[in-house]
Protein backbone atom coordinates (compact mmCIF):
# COMPACT_ATOMS: atom_id res chain seq x y z
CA UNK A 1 -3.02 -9.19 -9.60
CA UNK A 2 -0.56 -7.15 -11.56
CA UNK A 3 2.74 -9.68 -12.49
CA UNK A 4 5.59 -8.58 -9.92
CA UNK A 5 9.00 -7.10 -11.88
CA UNK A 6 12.24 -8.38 -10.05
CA UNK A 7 14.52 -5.07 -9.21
CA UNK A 8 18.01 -5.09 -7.50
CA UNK A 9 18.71 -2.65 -5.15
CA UNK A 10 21.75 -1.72 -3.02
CA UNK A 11 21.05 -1.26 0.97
CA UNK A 12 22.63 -0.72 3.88
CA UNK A 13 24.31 -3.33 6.45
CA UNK A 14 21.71 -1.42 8.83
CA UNK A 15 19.17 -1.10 6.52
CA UNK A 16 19.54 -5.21 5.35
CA UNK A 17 19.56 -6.30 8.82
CA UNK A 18 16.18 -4.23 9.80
CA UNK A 19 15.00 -5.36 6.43
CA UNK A 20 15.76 -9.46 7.11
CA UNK A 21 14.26 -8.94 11.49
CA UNK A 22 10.66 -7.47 9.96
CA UNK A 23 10.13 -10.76 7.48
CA UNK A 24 11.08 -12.81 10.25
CA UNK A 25 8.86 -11.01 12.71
CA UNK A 26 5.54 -10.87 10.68
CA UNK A 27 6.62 -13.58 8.56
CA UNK A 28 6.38 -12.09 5.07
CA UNK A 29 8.97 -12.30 2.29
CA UNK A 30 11.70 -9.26 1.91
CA UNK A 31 10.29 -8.45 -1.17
CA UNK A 32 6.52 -8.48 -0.17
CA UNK A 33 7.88 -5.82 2.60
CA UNK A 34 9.90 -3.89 0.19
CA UNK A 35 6.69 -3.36 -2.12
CA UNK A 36 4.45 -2.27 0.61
CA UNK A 37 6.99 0.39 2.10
CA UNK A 38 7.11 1.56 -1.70
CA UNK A 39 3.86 1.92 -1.97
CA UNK A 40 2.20 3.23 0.99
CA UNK A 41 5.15 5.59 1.31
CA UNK A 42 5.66 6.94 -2.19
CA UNK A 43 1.92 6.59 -2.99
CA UNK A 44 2.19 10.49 -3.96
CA UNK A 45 4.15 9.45 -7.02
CA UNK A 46 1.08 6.98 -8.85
CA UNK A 47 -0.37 8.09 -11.82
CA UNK A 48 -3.36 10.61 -11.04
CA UNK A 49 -6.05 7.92 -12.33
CA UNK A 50 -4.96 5.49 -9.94
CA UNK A 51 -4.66 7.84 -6.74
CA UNK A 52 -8.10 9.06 -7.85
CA UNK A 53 -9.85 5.82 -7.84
CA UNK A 54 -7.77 4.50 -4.24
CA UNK A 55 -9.31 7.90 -2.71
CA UNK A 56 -12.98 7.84 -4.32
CA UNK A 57 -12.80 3.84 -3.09
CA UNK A 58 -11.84 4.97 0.10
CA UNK A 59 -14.57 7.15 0.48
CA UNK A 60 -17.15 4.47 -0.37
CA UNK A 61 -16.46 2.35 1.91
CA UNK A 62 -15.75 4.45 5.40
CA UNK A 63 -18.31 3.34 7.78
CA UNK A 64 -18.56 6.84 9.78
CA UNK A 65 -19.11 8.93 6.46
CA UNK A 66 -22.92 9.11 6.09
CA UNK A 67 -22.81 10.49 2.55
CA UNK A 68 -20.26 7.78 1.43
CA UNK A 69 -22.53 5.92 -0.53
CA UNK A 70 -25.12 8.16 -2.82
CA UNK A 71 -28.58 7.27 -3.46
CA UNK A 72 -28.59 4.96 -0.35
CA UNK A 73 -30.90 6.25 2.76
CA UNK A 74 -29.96 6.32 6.27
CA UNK A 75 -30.53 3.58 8.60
């Protein structure tokens, strides 16, 4: 796991109180909840090499795609 670099950021009142319900709700941290909305919604901004191998891992491991894995037969 990559080592986590601390960032300030400025929000909201509205945007700080949604922020501190969610970690309450599902009982994550702020920050853990911060760095997933990052990253699932600005996902079009990783470097190339990384989107590449998220999307061919993707396709390797989707159950309902029959050619997903190569060289192995149908059962």
């Amino acid at each position: 796991m990559s080592k986590n670099i601390p960032t300030l950021v400025r929000l909201r009142p509205e945007a700080k109180a949604m922020l501190l319900r969610a970690a309450k709700e599902q009982r994550r941290s702020q920050s853990s909840l911060v760095d997933t909305l990052i990253v699932d919604n600005l996902g079009q901004y990783r470097d190339l090499s990384d989107r590449l191998a998220a999307m061919l891992d993707d396709a390797n491991t989707d159950p309902l795609r029959h050619d997903a894995r190569p060289g192995q037969a149908d059962t």
